[in-house]
PDB file of N, CA and C in Angstrom:
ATOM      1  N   UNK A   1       0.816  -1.194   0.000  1.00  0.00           N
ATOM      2  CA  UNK A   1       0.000   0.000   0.000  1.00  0.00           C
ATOM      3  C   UNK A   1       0.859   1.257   0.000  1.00  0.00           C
ATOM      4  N   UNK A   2       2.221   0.956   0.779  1.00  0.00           N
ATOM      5  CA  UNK A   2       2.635   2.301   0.693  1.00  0.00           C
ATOM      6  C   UNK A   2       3.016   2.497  -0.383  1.00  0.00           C
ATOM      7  N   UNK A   3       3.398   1.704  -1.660  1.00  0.00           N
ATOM      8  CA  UNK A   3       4.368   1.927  -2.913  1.00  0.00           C
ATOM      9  C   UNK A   3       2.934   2.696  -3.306  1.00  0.00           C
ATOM     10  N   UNK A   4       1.927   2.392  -3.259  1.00  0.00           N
ATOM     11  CA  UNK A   4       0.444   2.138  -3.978  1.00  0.00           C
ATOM     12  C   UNK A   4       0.073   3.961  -3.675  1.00  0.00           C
ATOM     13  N   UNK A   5       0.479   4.283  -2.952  1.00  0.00           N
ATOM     14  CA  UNK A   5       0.098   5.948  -2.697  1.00  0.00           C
ATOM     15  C   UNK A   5       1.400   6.547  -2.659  1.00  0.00           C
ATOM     16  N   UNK A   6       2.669   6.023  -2.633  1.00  0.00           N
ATOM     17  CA  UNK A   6       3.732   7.066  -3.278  1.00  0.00           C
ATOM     18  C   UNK A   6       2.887   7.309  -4.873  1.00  0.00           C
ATOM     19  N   UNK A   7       3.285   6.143  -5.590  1.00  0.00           N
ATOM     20  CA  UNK A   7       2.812   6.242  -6.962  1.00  0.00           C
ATOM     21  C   UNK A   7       1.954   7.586  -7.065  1.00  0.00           C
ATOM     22  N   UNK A   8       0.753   7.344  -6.484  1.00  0.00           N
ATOM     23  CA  UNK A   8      -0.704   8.046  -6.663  1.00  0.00           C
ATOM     24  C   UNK A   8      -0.507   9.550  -6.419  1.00  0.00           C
ATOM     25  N   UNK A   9       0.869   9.664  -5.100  1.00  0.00           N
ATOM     26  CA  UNK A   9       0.807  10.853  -4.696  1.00  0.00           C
ATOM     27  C   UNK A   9       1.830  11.718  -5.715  1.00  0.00           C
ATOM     28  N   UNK A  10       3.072  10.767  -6.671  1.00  0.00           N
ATOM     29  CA  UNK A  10       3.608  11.410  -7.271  1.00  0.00           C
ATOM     30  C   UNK A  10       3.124  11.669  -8.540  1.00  0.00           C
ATOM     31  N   UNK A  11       2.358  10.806  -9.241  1.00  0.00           N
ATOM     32  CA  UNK A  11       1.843  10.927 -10.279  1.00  0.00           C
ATOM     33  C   UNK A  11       0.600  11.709 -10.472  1.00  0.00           C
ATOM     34  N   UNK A  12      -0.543  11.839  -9.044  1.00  0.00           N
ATOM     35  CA  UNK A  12      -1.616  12.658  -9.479  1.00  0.00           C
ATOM     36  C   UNK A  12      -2.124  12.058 -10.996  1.00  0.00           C
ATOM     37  N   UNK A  13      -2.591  10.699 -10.783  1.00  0.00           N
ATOM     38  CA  UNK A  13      -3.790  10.705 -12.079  1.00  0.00           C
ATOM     39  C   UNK A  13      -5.117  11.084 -11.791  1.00  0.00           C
ATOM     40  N   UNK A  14      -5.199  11.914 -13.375  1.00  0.00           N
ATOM     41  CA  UNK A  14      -6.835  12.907 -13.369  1.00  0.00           C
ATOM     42  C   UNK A  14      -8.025  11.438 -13.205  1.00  0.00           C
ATOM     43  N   UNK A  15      -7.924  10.308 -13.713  1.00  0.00           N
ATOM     44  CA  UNK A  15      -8.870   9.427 -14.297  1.00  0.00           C
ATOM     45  C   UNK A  15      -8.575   8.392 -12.974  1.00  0.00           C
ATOM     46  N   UNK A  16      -9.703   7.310 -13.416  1.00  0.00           N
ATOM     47  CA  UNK A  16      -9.795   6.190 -12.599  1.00  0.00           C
ATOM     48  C   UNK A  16      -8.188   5.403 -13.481  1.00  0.00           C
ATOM     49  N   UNK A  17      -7.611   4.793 -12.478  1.00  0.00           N
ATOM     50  CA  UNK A  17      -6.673   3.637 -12.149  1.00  0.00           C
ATOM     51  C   UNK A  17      -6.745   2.707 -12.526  1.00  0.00           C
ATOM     52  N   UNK A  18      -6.512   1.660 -13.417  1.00  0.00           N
ATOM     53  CA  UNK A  18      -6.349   0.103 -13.101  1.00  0.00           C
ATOM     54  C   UNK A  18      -5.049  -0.409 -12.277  1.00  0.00           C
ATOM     55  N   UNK A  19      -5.560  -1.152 -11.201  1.00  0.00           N
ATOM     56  CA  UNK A  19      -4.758  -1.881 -10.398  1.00  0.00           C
ATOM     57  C   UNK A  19      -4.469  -3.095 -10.407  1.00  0.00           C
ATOM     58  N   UNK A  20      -3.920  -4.259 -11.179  1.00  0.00           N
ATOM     59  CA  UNK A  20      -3.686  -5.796 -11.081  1.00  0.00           C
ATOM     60  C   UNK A  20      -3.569  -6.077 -10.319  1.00  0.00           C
ATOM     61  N   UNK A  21      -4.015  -7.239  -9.842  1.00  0.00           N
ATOM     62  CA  UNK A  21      -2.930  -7.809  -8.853  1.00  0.00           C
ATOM     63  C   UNK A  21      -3.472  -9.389  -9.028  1.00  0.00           C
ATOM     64  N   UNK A  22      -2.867  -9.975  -8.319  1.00  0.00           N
ATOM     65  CA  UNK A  22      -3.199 -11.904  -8.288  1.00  0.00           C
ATOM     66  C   UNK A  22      -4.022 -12.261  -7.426  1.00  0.00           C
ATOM     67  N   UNK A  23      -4.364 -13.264  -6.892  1.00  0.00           N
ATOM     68  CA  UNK A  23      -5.697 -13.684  -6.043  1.00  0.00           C
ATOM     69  C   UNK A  23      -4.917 -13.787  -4.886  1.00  0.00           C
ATOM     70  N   UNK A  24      -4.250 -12.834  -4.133  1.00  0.00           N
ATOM     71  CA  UNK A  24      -4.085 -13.043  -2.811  1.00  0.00           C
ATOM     72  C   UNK A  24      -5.417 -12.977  -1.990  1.00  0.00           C
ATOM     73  N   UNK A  25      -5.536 -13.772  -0.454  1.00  0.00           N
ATOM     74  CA  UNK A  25      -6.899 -13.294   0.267  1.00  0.00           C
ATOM     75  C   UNK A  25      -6.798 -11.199   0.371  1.00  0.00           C
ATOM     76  N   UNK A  26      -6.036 -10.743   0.297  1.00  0.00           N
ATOM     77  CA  UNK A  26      -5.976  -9.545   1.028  1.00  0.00           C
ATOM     78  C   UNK A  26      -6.625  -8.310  -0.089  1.00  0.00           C
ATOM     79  N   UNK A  27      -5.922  -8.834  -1.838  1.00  0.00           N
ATOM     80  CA  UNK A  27      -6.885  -8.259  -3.050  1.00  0.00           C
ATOM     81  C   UNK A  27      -8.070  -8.358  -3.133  1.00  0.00           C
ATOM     82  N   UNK A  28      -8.780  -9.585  -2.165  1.00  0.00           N
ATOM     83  CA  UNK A  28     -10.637  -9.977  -2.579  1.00  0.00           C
ATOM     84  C   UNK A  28     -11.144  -9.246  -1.133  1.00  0.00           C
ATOM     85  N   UNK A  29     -10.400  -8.567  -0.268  1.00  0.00           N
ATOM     86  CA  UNK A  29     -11.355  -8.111   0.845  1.00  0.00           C
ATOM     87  C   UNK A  29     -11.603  -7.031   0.913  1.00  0.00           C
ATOM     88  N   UNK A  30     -12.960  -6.709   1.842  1.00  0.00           N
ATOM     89  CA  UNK A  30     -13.047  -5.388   2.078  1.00  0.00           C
ATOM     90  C   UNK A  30     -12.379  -4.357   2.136  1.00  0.00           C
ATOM     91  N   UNK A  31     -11.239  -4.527   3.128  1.00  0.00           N
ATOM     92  CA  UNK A  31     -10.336  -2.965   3.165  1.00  0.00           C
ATOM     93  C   UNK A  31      -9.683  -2.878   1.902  1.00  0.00           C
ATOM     94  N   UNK A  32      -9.550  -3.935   0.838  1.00  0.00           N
ATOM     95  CA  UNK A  32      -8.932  -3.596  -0.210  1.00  0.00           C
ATOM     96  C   UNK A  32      -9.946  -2.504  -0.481  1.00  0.00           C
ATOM     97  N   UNK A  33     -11.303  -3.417  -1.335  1.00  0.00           N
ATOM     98  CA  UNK A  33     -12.063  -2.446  -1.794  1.00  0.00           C
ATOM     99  C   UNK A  33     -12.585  -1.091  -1.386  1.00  0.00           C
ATOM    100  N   UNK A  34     -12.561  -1.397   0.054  1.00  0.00           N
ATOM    101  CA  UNK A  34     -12.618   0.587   0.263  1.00  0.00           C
ATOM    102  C   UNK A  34     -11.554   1.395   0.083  1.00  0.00           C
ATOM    103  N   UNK A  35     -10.173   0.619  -0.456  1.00  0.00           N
ATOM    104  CA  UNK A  35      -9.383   1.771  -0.549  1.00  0.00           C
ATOM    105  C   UNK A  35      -8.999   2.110  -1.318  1.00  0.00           C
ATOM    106  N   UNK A  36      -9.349   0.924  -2.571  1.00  0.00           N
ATOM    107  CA  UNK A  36      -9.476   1.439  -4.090  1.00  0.00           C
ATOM    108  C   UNK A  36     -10.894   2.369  -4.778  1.00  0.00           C
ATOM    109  N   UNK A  37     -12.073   2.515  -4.157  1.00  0.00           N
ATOM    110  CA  UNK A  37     -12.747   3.215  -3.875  1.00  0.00           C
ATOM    111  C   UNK A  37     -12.374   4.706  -4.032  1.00  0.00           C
ATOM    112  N   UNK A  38     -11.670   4.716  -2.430  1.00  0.00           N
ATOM    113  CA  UNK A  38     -11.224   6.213  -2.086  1.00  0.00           C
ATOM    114  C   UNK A  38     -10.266   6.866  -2.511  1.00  0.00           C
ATOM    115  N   UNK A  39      -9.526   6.039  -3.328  1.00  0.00           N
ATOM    116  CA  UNK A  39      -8.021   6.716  -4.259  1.00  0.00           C
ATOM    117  C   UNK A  39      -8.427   6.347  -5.913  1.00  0.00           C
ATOM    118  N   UNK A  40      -9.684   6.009  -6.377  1.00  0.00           N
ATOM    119  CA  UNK A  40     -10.696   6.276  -7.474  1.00  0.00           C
ATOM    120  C   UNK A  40      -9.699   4.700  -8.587  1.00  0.00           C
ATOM    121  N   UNK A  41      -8.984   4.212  -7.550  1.00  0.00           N
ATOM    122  CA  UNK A  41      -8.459   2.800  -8.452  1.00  0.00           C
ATOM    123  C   UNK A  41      -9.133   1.812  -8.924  1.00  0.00           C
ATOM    124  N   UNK A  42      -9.582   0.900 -10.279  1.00  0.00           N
ATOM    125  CA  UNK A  42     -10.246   0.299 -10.202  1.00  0.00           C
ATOM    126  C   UNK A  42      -9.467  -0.867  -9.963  1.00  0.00           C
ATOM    127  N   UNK A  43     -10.246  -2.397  -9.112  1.00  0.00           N
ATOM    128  CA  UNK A  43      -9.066  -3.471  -9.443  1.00  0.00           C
ATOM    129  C   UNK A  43      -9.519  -4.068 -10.089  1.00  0.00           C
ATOM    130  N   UNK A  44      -8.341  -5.191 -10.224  1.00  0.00           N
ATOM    131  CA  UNK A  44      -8.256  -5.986 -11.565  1.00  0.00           C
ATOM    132  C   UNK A  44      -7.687  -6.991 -11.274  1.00  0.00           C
ATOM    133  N   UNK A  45      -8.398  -8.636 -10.969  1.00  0.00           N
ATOM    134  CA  UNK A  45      -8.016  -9.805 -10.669  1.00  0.00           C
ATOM    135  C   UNK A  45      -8.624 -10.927 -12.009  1.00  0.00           C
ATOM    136  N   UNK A  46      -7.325 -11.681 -12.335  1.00  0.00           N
ATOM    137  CA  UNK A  46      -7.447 -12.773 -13.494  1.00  0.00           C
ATOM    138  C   UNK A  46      -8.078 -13.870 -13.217  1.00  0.00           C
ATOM    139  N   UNK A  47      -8.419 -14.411 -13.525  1.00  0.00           N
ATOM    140  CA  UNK A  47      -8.693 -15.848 -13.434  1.00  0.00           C
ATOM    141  C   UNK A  47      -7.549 -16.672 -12.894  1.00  0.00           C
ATOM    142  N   UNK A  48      -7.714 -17.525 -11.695  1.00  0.00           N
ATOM    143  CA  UNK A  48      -6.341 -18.599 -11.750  1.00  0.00           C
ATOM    144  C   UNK A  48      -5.835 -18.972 -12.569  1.00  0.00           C
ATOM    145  N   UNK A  49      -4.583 -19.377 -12.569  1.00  0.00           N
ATOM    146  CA  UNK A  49      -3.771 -19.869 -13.451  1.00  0.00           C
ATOM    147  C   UNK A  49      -3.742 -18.896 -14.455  1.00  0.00           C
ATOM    148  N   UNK A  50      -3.701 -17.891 -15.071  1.00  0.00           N
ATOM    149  CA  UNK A  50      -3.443 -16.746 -16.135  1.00  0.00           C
ATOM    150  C   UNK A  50      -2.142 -16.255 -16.011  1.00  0.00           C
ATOM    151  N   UNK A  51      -1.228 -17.030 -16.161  1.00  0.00           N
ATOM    152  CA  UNK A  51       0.204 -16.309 -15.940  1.00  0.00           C
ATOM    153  C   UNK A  51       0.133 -15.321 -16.813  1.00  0.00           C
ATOM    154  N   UNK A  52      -0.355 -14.936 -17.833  1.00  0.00           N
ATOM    155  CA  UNK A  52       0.365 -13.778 -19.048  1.00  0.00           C
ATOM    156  C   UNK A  52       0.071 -12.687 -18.421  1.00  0.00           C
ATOM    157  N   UNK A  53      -0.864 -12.708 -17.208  1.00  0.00           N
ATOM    158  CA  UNK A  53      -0.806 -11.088 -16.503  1.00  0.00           C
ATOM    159  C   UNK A  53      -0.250 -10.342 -15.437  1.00  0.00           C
ATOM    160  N   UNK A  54       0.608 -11.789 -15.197  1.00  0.00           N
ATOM    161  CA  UNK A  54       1.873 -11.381 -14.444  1.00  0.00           C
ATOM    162  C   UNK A  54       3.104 -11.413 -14.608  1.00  0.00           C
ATOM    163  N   UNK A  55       3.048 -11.349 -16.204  1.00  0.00           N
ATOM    164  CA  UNK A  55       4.136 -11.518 -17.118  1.00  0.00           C
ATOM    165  C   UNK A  55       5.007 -10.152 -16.998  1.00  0.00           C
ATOM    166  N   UNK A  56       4.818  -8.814 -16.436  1.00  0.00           N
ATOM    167  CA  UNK A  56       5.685  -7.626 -16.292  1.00  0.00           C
ATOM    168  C   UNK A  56       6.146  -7.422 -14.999  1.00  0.00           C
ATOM    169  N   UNK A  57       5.451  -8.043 -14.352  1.00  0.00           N
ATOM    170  CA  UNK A  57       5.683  -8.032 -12.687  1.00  0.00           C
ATOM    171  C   UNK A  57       7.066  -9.447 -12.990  1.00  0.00           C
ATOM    172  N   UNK A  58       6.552  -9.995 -13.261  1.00  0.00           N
ATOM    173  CA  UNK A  58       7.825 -11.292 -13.321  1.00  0.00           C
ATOM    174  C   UNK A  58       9.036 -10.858 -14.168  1.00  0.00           C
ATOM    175  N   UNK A  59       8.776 -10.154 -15.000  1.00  0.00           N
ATOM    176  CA  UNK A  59      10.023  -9.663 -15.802  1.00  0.00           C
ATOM    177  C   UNK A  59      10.846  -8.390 -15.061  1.00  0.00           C
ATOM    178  N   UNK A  60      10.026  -7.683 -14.183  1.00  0.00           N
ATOM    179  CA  UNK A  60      11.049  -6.883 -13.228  1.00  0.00           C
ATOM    180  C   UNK A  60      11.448  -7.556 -12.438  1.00  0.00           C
ATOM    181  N   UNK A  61      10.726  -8.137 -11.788  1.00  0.00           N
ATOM    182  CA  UNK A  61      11.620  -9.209 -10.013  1.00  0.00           C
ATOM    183  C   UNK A  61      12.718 -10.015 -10.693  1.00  0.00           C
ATOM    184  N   UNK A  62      12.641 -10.651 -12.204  1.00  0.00           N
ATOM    185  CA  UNK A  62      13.637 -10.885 -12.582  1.00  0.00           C
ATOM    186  C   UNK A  62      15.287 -10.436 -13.216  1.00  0.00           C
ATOM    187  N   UNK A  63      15.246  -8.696 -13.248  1.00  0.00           N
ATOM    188  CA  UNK A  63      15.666  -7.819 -13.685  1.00  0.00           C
ATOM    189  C   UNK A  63      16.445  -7.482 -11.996  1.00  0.00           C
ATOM    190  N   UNK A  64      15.631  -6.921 -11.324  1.00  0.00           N
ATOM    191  CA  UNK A  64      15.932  -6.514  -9.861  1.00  0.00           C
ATOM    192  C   UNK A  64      16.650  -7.245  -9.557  1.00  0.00           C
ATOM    193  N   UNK A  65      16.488  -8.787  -9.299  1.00  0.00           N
ATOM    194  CA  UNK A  65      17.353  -9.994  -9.328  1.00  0.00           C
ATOM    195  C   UNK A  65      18.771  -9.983  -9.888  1.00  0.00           C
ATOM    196  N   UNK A  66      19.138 -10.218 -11.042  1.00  0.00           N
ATOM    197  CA  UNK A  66      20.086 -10.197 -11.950  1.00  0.00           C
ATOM    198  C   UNK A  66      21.021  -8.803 -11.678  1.00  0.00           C
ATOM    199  N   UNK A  67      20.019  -8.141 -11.951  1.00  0.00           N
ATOM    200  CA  UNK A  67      21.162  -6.394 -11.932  1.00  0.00           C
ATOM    201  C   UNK A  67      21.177  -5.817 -10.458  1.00  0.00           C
ATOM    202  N   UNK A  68      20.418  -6.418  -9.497  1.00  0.00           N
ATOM    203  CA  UNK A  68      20.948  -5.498  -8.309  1.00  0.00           C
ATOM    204  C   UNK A  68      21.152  -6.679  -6.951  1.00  0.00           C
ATOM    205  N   UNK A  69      20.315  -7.334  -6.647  1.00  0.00           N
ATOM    206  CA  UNK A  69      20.557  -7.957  -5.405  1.00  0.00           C
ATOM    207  C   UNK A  69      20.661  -9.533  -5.470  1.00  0.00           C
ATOM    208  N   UNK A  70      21.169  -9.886  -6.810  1.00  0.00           N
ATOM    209  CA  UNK A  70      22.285 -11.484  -6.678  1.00  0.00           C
ATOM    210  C   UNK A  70      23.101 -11.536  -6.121  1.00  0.00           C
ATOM    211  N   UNK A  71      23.524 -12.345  -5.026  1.00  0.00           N
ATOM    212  CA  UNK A  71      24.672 -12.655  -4.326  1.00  0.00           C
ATOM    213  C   UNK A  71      25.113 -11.428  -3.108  1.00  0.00           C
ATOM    214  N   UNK A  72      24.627 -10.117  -2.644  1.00  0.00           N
ATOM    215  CA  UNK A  72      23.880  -9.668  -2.231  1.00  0.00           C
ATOM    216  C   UNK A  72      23.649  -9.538  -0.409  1.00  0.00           C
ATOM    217  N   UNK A  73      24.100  -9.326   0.456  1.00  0.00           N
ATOM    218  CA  UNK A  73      23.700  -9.564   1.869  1.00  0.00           C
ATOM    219  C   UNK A  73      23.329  -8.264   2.427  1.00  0.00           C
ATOM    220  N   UNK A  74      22.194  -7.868   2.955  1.00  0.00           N
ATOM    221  CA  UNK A  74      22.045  -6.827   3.073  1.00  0.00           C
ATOM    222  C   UNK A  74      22.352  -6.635   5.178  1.00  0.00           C
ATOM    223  N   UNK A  75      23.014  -6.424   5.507  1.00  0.00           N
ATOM    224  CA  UNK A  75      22.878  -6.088   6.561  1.00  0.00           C
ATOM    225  C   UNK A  75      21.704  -6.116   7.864  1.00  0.00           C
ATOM    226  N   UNK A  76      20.724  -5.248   6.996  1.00  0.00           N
ATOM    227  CA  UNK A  76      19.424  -4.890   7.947  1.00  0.00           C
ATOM    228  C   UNK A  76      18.581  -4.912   6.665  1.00  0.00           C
ATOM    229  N   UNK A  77      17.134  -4.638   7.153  1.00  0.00           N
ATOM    230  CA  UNK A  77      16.060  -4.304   6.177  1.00  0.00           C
ATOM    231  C   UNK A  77      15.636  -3.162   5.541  1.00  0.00           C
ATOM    232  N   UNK A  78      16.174  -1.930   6.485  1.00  0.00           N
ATOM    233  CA  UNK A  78      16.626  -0.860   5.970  1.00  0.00           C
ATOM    234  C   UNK A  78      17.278  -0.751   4.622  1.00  0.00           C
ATOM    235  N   UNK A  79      18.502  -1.299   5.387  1.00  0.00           N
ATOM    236  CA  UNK A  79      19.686  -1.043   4.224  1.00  0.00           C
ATOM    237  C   UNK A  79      19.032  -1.999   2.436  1.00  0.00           C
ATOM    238  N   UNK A  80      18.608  -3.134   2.672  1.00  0.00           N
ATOM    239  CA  UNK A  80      17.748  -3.650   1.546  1.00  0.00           C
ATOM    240  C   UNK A  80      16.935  -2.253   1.364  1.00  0.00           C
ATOM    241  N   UNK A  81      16.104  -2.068   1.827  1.00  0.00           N
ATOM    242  CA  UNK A  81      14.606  -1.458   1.072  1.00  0.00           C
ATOM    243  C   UNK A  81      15.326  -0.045   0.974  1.00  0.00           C
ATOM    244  N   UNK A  82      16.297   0.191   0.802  1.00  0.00           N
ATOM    245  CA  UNK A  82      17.023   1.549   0.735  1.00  0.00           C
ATOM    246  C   UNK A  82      17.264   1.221  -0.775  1.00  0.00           C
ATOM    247  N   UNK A  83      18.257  -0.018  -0.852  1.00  0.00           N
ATOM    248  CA  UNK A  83      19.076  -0.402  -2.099  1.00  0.00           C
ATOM    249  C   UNK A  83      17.949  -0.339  -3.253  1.00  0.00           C
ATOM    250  N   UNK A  84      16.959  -1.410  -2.864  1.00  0.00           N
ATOM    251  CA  UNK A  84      15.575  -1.579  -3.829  1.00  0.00           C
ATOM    252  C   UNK A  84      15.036  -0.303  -3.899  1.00  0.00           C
ATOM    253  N   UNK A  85      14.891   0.364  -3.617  1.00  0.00           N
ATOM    254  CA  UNK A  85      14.268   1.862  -3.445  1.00  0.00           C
ATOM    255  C   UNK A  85      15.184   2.526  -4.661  1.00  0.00           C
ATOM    256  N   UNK A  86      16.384   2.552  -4.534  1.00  0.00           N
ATOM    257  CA  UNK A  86      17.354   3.377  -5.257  1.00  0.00           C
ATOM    258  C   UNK A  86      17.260   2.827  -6.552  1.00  0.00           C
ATOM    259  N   UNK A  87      17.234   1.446  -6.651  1.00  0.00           N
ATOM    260  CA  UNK A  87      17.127   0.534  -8.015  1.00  0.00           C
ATOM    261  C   UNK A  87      15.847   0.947  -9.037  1.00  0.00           C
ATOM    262  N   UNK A  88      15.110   0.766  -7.956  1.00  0.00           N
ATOM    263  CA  UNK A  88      13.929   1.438  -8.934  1.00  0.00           C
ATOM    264  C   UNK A  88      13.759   3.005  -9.476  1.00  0.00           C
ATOM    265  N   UNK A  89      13.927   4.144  -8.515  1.00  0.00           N
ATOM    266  CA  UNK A  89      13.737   5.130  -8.511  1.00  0.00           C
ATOM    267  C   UNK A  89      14.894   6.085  -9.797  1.00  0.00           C
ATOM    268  N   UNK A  90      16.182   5.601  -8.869  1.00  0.00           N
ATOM    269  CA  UNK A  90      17.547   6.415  -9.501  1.00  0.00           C
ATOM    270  C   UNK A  90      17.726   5.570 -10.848  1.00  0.00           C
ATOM    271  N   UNK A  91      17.615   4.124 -11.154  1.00  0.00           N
ATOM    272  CA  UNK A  91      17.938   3.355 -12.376  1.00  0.00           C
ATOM    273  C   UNK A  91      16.925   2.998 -13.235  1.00  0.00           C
ATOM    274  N   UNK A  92      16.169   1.853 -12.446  1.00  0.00           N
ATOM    275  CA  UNK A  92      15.182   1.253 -13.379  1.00  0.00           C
ATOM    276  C   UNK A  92      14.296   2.324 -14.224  1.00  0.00           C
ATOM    277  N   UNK A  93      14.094   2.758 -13.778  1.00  0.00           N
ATOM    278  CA  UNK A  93      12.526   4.158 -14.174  1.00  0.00           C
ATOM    279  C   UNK A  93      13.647   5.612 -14.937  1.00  0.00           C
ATOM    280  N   UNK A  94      14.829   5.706 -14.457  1.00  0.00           N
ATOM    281  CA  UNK A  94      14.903   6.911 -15.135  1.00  0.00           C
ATOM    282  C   UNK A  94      16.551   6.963 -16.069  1.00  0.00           C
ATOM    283  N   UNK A  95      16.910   5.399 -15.435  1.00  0.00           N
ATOM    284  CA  UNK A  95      18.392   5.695 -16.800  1.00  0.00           C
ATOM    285  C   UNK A  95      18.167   4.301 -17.466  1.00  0.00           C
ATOM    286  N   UNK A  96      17.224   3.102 -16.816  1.00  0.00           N
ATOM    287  CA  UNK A  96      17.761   1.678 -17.610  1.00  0.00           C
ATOM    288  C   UNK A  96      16.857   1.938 -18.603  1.00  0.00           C
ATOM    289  N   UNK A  97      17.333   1.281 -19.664  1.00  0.00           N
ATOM    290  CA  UNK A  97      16.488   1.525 -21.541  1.00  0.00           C
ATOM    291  C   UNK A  97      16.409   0.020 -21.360  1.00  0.00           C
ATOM    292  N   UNK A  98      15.003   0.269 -21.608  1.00  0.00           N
ATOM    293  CA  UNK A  98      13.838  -0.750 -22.311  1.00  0.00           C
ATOM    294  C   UNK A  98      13.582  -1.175 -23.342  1.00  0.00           C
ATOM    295  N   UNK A  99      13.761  -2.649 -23.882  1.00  0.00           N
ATOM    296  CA  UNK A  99      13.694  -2.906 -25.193  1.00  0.00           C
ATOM    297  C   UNK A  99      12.218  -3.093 -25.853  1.00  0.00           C
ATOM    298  N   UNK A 100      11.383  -2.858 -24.955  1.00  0.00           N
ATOM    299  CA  UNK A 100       9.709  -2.563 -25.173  1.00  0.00           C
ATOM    300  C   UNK A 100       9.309  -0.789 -25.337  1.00  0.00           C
ATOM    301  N   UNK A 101      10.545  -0.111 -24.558  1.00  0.00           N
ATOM    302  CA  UNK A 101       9.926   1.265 -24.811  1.00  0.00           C
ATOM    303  C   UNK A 101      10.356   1.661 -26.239  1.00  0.00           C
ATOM    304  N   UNK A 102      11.031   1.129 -27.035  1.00  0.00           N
ATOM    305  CA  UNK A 102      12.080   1.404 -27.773  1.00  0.00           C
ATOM    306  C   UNK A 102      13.538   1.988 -27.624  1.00  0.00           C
ATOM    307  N   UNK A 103      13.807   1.320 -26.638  1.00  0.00           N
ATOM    308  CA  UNK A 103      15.057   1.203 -26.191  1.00  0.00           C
ATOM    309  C   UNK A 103      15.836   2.504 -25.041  1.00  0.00           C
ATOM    310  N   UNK A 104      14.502   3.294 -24.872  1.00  0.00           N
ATOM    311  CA  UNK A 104      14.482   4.268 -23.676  1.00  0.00           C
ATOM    312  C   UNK A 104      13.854   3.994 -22.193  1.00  0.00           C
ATOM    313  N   UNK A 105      14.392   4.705 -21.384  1.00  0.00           N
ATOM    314  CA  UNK A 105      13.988   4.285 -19.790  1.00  0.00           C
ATOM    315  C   UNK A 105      12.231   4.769 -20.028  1.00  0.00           C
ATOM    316  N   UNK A 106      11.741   4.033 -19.033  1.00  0.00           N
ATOM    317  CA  UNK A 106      10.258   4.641 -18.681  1.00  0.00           C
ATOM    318  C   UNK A 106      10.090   6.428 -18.665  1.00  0.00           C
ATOM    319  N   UNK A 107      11.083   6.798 -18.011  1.00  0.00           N
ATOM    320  CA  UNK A 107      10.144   7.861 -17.774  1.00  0.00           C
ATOM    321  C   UNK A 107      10.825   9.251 -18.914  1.00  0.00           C
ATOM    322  N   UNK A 108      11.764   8.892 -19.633  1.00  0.00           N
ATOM    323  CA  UNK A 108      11.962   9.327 -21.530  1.00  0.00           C
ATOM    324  C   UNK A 108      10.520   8.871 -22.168  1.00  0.00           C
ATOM    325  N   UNK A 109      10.248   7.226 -22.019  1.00  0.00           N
ATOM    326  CA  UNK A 109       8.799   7.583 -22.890  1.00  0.00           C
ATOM    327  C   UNK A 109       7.654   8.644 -22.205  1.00  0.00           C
ATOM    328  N   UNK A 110       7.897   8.459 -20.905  1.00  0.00           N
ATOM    329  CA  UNK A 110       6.445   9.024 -20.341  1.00  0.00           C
ATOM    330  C   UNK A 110       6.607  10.677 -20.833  1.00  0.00           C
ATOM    331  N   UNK A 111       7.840  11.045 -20.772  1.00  0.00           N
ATOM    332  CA  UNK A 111       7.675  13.075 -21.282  1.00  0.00           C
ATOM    333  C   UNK A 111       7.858  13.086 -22.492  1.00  0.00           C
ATOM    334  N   UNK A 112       8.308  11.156 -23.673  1.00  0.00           N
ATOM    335  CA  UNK A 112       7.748  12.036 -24.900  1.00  0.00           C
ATOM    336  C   UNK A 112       6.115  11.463 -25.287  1.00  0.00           C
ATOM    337  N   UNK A 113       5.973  11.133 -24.360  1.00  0.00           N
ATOM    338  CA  UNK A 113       4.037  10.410 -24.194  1.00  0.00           C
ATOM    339  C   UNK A 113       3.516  11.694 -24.232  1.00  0.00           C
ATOM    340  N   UNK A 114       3.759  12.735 -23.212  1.00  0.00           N
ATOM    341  CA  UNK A 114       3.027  13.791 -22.870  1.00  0.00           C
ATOM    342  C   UNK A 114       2.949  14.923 -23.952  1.00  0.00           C
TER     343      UNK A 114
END
C-alpha cells in the first residue's frame, strides 16, 4: 500500500486507475475495496492460473534480481529497502532503456508520451 500511494501521490492521475494484482486473500477483501474506492483505483483480478498477466511483474523481479541484489547480503532491512528503493527510482525508471519502450527508460517515454 505504501508503494500504492507514493505512486498516486507522485503521479496525481486525473482518471480512474487500473490496479492488477493476483488472487491473494488480502486483493478480494473489504479494506482492499474501500481503498481502491477512495483513491478512485479500479481493481483488476485474473482468473487462476493466467500467468500472461503477471508476465511484467515477473520480468522486473527478474531484472531486480540479476542487476541489483544477486549474491547480495544486506545487513538490515533498511539497508535492503534503501538499495531496492534506489534501483527502482535512480535506475530502473529513469536511466535503464527498455527494449519494449524502444530502447528508452520509462520515464523518456512518459515526457515524450506527454
Amino acid at each position: 500500500l505504501d508503494a500504492l500511494l507514493m505512486a498516486l501521490w507522485r503521479r496525481k492521475p486525473s482518471g480512474r486507475v487500473l490496479v492488477h494484482s493476483d488472487q491473494g486473500s488480502q486483493y478480494g477483501s473489504d479494506d482492499w475495496r474501500r481503498f481502491c474506492q477512495s483513491h478512485n483505483l479500479e481493481p483488476s483480478m485474473s482468473r487462476r492460473g493466467n500467468c500472461w498477466d503477471n508476465a511484467v511483474a515477473e520480468s522486473f523481479f527478474s531484472s531486480l534480481k540479476k542487476e541489483r541484489i544477486r549474491k547480495r547480503i544486506y545487513k538490515t532491512r533498511d539497508l535492503a529497502r534503501s538499495d531496492v528503493f534506489d534501483y527502482i527510482e535512480a535506475f530502473y525508471n529513469r536511466t535503464r532503456r527498455h527494449s519494449h519502450l524502444g530502447g528508452i527508460s520509462p520515464e523518456a517515454f512518459e515526457r515524450a508520451s506527454a
